[in-house]
Protein backbone atom coordinates (compact mmCIF):
# COMPACT_ATOMS: atom_id res chain seq x y z
CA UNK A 1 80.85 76.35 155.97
CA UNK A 2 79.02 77.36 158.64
CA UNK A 3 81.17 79.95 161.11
CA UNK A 4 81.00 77.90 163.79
CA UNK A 5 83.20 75.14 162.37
CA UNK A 6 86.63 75.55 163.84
CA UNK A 7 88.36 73.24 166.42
CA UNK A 8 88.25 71.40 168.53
CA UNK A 9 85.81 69.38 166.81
CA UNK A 10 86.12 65.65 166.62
CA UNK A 11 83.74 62.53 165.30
CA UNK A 12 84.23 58.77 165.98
CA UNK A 13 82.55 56.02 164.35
CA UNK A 14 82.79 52.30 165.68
CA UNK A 15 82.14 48.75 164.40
CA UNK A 16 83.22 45.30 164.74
CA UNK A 17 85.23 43.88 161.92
CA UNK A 18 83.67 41.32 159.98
CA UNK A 19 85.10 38.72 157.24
CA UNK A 20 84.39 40.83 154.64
CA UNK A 21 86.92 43.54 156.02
CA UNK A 22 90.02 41.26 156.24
CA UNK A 23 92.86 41.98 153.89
CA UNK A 24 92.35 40.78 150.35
CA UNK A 25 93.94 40.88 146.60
CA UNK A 26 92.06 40.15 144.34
CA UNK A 27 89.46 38.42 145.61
CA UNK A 28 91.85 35.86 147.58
CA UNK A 29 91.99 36.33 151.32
CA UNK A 30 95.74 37.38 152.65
CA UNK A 31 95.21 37.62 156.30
CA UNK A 32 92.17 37.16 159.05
CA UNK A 33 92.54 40.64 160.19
CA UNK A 34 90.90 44.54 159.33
CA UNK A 35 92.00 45.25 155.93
CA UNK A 36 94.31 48.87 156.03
CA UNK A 37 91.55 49.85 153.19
CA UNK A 38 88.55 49.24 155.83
CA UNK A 39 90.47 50.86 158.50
CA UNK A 40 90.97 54.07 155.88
CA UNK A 41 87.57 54.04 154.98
CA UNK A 42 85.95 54.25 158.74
CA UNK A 43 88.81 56.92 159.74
CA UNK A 44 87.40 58.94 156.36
CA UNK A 45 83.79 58.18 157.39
CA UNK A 46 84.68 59.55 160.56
CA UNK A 47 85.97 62.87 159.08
CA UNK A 48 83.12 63.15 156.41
CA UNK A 49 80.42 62.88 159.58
CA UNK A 50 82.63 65.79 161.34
CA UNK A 51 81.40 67.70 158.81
CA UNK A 52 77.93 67.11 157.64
CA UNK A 53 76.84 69.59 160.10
CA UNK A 54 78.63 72.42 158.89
CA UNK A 55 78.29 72.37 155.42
CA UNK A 56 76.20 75.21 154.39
CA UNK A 57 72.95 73.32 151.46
CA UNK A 58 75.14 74.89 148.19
CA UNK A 59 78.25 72.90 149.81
CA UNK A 60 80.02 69.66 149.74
CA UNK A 61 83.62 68.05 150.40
CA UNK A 62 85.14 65.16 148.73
CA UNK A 63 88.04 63.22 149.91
CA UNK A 64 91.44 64.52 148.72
CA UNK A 65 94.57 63.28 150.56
CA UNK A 66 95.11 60.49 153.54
CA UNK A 67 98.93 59.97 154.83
CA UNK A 68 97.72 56.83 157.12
CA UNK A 69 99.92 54.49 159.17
CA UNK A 70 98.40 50.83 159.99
CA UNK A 71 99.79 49.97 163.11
CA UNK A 72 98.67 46.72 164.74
CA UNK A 73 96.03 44.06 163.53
CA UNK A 74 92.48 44.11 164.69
CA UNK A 75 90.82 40.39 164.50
CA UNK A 76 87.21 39.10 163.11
CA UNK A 77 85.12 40.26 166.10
CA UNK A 78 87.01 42.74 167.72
CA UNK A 79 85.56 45.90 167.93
CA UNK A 80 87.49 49.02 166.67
CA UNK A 81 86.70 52.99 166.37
CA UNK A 82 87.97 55.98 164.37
CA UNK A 83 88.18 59.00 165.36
CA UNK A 84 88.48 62.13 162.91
CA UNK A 85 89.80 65.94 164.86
CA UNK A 86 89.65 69.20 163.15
CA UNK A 87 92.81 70.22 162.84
CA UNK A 88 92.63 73.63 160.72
CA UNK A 89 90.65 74.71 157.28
CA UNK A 90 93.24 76.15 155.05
CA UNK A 91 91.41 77.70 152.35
CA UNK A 92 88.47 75.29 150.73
CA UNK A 93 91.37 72.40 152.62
CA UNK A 94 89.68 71.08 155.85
CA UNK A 95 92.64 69.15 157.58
CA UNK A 96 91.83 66.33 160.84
CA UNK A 97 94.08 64.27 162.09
CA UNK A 98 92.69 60.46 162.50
CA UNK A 99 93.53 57.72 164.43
CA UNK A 100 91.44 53.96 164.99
CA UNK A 101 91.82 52.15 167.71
CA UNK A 102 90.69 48.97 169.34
CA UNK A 103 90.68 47.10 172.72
CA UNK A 104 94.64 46.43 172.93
CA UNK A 105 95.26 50.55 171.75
CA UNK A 106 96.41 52.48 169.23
CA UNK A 107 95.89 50.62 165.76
CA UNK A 108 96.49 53.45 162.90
CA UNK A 109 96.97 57.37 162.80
CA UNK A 110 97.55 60.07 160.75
CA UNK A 111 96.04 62.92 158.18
CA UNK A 112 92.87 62.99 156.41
CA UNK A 113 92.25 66.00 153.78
CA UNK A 114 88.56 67.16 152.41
CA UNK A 115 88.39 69.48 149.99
CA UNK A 116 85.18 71.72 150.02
CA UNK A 117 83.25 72.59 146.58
CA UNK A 118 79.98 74.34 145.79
CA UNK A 119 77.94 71.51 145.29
CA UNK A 120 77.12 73.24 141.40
CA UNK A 121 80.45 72.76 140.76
CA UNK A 122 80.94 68.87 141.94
CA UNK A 123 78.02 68.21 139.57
CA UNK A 124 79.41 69.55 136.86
CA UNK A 125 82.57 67.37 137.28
CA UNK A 126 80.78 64.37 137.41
CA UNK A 127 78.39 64.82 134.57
CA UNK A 128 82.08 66.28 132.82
CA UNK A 129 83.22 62.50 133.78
CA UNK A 130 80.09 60.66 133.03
CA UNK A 131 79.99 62.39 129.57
CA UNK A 132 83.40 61.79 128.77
CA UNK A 133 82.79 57.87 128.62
């Protein structure tokens, strides 16, 4: 990582929620609203863009832990952000704290967890996995 990655650094991403981000089981629709998985997967696109940046070229992160709470529903055509905040790197661990929200406030929060590998060694995992088929 580069040295100047330390906080307070933060990234938000934003979108409008279509119909193909509502809440669904397999395949059948449960309810017209943002889908916890879609909110989860803009509040870890917000952390991964806090730190394309900073990663050095022999570097990359993967996603390792989210602890998210979904807290209110966010309707076809509302517009909603996420916002991902450096909290602390602990080791190859880089910690943020995330939170989404939309026009109404506060819609989810919590931890998102990236671990950082040389980018040799993330290739060699997933030829490892693809070879193991």
């Amino acid at each position: 990582m580069r040295p100047n990655f330390s906080p307070p650094l933060s990234e938000t991403v934003a979108t409008v929620v279509t119909h193909d981000m509502v809440a669904t089981l397999g395949g059948q629709k449960i309810h017209p609203v943002l889908a916890t998985a879609r909110m989860i997967e803009w509040m870890e696109w917000a952390g991964r863009k806090l730190i394309l940046p900073y990663l050095d070229d022999d570097e990359d992160a993967v996603g390792y832990q989210v602890d998210i709470v979904h807290l209110r529903p966010t309707l076809v055509g509302e517009e909603f952000s996420a916002t991902a905040e450096l909290i602390r790197v602990d080791g190859n661990r880089i910690i943020t704290t995330v939170t989404a929200q939309n026009s109404r406030g506060q819609i989810g929060k919590g931890t998102f967890v990236q671990v950082l590998l040389p980018k040799v060694q993330l290739q060699k995992l997933l030829a490892d996995l693809e070879n193991s088929r």
